[in-house]
PDB file of N, CA and C in Angstrom:
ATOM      1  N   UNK A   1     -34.390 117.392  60.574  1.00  0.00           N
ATOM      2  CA  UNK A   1     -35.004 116.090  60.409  1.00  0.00           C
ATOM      3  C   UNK A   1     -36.420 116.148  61.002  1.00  0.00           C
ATOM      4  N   UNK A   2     -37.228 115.772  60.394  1.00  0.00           N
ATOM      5  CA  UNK A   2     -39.283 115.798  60.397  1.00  0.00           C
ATOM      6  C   UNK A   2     -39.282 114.911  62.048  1.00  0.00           C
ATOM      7  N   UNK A   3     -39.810 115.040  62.819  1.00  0.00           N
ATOM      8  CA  UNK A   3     -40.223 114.215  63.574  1.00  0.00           C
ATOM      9  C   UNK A   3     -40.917 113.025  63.134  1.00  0.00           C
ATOM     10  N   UNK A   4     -40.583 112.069  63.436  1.00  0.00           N
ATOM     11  CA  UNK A   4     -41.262 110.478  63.022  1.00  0.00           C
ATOM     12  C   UNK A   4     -42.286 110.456  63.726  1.00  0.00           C
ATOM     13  N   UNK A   5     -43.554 110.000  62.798  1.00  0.00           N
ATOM     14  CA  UNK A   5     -44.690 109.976  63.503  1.00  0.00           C
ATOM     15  C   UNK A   5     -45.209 107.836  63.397  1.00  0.00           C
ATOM     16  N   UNK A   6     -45.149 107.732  65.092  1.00  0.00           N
ATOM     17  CA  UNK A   6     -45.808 106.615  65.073  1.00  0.00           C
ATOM     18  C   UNK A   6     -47.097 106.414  64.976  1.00  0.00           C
ATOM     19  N   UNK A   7     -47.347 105.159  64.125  1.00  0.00           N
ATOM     20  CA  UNK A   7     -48.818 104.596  63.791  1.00  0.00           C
ATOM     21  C   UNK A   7     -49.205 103.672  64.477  1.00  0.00           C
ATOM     22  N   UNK A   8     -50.541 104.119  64.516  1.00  0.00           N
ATOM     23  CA  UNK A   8     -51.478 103.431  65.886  1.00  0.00           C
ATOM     24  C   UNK A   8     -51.057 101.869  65.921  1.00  0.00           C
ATOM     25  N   UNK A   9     -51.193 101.283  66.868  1.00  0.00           N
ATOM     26  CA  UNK A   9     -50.784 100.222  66.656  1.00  0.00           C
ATOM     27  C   UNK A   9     -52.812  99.306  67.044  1.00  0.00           C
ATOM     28  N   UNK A  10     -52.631  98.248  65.923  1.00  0.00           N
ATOM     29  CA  UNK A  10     -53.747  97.774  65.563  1.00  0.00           C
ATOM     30  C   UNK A  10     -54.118  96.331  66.784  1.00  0.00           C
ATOM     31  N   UNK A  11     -55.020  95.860  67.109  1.00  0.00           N
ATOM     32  CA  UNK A  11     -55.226  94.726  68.142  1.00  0.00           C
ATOM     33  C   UNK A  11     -55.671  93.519  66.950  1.00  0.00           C
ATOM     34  N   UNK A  12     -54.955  92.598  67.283  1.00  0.00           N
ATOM     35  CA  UNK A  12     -55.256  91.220  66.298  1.00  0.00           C
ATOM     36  C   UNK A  12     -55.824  90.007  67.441  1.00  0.00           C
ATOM     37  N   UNK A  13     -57.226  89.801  67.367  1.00  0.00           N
ATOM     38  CA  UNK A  13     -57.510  88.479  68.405  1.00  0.00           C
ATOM     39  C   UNK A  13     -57.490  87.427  67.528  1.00  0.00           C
ATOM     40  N   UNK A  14     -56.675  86.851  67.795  1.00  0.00           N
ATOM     41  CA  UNK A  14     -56.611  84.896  67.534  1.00  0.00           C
ATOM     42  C   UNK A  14     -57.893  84.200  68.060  1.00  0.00           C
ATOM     43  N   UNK A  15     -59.064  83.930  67.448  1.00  0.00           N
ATOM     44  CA  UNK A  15     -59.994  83.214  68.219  1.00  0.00           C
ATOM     45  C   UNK A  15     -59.947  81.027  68.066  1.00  0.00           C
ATOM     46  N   UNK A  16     -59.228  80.424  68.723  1.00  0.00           N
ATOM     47  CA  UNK A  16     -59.359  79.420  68.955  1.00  0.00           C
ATOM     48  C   UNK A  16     -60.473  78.440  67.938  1.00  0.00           C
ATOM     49  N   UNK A  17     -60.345  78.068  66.812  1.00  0.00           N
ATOM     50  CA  UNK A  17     -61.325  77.764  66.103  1.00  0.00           C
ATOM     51  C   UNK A  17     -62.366  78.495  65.523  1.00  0.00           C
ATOM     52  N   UNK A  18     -62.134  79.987  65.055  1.00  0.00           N
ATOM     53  CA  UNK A  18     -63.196  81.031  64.482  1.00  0.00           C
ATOM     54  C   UNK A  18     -62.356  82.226  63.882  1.00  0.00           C
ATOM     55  N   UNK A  19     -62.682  82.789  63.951  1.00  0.00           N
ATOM     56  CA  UNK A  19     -61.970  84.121  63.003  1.00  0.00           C
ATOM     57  C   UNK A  19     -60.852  84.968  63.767  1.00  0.00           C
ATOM     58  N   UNK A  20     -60.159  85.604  62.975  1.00  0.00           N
ATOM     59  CA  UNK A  20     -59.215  86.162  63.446  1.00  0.00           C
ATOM     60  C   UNK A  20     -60.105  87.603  63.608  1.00  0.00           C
ATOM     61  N   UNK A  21     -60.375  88.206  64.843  1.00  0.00           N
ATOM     62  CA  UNK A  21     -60.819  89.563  65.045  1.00  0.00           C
ATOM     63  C   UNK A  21     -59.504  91.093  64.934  1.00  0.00           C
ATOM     64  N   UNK A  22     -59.794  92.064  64.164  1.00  0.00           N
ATOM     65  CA  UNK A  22     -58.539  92.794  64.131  1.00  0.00           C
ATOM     66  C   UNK A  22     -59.748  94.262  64.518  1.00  0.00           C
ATOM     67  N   UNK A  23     -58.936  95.071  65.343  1.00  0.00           N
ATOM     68  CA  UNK A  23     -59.746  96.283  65.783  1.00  0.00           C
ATOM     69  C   UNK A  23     -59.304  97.312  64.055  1.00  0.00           C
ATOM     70  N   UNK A  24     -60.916  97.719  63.788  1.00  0.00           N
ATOM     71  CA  UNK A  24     -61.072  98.771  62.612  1.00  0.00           C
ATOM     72  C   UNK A  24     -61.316  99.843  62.583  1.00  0.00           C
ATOM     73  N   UNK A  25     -61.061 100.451  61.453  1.00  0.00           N
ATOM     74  CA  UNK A  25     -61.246  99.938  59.832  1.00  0.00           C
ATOM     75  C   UNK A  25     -59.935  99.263  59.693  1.00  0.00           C
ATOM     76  N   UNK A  26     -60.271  98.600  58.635  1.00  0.00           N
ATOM     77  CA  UNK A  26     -59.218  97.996  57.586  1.00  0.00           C
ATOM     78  C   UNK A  26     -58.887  97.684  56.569  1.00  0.00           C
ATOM     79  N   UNK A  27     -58.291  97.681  55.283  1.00  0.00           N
ATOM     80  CA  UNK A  27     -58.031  97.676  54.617  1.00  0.00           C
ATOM     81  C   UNK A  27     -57.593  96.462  54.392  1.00  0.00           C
ATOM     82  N   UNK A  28     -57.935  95.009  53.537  1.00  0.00           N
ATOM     83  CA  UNK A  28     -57.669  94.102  53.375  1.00  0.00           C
ATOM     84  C   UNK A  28     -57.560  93.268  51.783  1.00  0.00           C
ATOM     85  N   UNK A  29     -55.391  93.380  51.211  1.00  0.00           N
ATOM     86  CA  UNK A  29     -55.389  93.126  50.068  1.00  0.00           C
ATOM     87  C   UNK A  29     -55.231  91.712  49.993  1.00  0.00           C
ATOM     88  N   UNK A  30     -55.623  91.260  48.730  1.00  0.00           N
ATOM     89  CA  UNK A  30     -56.129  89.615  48.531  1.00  0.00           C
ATOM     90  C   UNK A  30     -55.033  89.385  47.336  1.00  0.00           C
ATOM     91  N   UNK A  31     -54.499  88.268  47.886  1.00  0.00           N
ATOM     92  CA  UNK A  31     -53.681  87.827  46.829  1.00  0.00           C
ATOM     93  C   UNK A  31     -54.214  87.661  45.055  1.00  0.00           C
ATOM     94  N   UNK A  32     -55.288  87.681  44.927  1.00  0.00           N
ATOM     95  CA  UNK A  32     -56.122  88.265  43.150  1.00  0.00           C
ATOM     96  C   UNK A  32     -55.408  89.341  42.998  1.00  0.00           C
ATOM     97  N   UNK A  33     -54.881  90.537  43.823  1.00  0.00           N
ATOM     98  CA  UNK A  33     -55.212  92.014  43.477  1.00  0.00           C
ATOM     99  C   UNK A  33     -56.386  92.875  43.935  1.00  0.00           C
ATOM    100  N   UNK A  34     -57.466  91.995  44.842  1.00  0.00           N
ATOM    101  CA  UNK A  34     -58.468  92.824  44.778  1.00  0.00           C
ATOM    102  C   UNK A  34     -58.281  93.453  46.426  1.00  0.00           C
ATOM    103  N   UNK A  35     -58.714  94.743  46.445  1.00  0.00           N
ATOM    104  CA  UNK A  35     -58.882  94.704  48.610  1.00  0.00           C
ATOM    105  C   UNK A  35     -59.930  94.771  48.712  1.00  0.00           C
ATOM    106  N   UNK A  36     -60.404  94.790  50.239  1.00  0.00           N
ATOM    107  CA  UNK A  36     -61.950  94.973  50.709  1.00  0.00           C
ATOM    108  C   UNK A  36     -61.548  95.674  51.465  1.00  0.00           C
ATOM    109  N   UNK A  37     -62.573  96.892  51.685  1.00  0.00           N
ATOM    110  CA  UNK A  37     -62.294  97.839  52.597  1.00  0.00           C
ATOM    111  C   UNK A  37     -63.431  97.464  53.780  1.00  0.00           C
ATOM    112  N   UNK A  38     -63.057  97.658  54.989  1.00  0.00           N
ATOM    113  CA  UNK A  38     -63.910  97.354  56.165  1.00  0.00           C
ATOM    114  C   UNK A  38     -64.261  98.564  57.066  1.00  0.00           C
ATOM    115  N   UNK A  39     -64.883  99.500  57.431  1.00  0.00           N
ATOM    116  CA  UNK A  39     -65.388 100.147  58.154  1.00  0.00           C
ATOM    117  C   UNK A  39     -65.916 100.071  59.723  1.00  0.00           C
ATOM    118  N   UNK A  40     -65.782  98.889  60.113  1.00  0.00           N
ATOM    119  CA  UNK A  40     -66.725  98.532  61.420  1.00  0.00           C
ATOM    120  C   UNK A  40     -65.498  98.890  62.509  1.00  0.00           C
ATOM    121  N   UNK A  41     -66.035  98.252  63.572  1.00  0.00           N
ATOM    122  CA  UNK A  41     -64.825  98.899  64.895  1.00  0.00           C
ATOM    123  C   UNK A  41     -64.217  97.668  64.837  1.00  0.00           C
ATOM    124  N   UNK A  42     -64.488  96.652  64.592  1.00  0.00           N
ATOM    125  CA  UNK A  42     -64.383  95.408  64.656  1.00  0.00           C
ATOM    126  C   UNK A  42     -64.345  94.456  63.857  1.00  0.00           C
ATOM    127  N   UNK A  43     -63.255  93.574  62.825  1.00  0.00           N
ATOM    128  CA  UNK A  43     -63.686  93.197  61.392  1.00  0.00           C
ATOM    129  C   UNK A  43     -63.219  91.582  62.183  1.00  0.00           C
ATOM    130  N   UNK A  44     -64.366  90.518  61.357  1.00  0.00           N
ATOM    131  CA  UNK A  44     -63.695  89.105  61.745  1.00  0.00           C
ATOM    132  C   UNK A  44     -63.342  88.838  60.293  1.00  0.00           C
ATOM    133  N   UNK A  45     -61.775  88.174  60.380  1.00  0.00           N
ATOM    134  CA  UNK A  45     -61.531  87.645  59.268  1.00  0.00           C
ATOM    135  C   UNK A  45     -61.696  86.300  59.329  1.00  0.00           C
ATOM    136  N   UNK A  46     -61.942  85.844  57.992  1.00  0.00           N
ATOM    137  CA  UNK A  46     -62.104  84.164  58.059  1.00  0.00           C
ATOM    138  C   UNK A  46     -60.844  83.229  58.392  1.00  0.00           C
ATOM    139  N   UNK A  47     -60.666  82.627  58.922  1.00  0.00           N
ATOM    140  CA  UNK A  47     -59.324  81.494  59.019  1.00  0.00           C
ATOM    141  C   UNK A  47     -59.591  80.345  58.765  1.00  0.00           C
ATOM    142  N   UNK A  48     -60.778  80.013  58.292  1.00  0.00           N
ATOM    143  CA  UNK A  48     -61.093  78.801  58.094  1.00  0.00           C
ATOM    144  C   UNK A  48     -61.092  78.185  56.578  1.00  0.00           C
ATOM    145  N   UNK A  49     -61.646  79.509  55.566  1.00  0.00           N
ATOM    146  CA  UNK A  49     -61.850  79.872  54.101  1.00  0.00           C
ATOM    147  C   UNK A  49     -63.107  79.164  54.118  1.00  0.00           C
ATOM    148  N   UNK A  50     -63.912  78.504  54.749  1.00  0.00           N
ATOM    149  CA  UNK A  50     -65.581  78.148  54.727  1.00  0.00           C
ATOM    150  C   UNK A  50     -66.444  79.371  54.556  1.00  0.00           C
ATOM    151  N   UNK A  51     -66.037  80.511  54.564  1.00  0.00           N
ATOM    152  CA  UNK A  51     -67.011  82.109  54.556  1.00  0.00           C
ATOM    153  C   UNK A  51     -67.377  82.043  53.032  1.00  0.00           C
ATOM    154  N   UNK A  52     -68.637  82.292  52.786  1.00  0.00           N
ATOM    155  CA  UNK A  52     -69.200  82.653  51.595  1.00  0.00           C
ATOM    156  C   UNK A  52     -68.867  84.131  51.071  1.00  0.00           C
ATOM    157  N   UNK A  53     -68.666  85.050  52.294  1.00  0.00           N
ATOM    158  CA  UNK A  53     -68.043  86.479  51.914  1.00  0.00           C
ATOM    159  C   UNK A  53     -66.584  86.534  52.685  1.00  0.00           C
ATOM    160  N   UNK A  54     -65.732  85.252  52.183  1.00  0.00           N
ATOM    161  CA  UNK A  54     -64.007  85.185  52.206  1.00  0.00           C
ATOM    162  C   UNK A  54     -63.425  86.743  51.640  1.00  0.00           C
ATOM    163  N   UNK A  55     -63.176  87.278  52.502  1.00  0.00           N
ATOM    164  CA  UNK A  55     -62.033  87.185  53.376  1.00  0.00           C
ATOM    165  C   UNK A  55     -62.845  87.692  54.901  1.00  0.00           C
ATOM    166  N   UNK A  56     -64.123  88.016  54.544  1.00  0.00           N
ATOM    167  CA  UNK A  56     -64.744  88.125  56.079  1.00  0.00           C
ATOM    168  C   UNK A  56     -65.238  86.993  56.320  1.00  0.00           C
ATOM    169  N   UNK A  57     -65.789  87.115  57.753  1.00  0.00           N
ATOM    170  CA  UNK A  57     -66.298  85.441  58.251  1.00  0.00           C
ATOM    171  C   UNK A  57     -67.607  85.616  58.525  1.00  0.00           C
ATOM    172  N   UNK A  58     -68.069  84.622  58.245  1.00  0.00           N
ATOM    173  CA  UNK A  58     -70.105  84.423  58.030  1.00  0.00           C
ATOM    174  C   UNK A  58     -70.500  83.188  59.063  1.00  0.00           C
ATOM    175  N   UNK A  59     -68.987  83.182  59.934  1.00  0.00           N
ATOM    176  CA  UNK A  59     -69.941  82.320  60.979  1.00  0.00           C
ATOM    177  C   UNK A  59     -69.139  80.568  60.538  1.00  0.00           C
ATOM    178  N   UNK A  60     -69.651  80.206  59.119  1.00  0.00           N
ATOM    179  CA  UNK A  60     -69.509  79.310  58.573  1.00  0.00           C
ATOM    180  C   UNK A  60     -68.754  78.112  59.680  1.00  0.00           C
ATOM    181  N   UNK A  61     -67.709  78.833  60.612  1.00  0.00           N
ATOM    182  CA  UNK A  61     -67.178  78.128  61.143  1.00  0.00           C
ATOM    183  C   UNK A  61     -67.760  76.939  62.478  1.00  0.00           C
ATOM    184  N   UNK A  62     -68.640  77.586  62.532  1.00  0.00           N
ATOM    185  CA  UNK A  62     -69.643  77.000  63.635  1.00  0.00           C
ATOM    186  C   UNK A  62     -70.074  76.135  63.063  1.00  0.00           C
ATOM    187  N   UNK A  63     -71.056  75.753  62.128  1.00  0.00           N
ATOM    188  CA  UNK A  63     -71.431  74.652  61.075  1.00  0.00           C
ATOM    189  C   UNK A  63     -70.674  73.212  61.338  1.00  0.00           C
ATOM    190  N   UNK A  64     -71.295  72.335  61.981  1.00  0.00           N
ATOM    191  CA  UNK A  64     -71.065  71.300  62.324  1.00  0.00           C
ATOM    192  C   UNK A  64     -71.848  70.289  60.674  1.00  0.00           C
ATOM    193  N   UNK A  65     -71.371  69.104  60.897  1.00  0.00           N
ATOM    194  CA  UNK A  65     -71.962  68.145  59.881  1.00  0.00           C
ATOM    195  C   UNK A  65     -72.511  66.927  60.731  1.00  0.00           C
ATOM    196  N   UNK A  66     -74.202  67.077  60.173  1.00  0.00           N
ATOM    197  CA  UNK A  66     -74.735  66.114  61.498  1.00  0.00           C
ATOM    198  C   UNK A  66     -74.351  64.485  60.611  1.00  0.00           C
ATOM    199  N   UNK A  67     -74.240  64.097  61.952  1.00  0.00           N
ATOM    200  CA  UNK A  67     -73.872  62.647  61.911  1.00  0.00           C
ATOM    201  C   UNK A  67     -75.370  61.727  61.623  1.00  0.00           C
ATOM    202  N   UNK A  68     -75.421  61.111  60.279  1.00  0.00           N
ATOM    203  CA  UNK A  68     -76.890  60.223  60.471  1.00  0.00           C
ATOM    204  C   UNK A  68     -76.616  58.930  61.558  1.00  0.00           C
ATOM    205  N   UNK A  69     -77.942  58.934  62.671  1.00  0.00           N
ATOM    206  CA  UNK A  69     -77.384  57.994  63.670  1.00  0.00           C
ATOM    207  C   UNK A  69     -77.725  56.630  63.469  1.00  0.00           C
ATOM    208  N   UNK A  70     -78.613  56.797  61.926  1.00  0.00           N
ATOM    209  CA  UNK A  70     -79.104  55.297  61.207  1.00  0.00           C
ATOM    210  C   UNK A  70     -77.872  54.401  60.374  1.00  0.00           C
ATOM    211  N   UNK A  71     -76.592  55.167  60.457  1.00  0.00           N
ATOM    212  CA  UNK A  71     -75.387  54.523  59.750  1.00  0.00           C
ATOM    213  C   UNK A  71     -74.452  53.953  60.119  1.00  0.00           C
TER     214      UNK A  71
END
């Protein structure tokens, strides 16, 4: 019997109102069928779906909506 080889085990940060951070690369399949492949040490995914480049995050989440104070 082959010796079983364990796989690295990956770090997932939950960020409190912003993206989910996962330690990379990664490989990320999209319910279309399509994946995105990620290369960095560090990939933020979107949790919000406000990202213009969904399934990564562009921040978007920070984006407040100013209040007019004439209303």
């Amino acid at each position: 019997m082959p010796a079983s080889r364990e796989e690295p085990r990956r770090r997932v940060i939950v960020e409190p109102g912003g993206p989910i951070l996962v330690e990379g690369p990664v490989e990320l399949s999209l319910a279309d069928g399509t994946t995105v492949h990620c290369d960095r040490f560090m990939v933020a995914i979107c949790a919000c779906r406000r990202s213009k480049r969904y399934p990564l995050c562009d921040t978007s989440h920070r984006r407040k909506v100013r209040q007019n104070p004439d209303s």
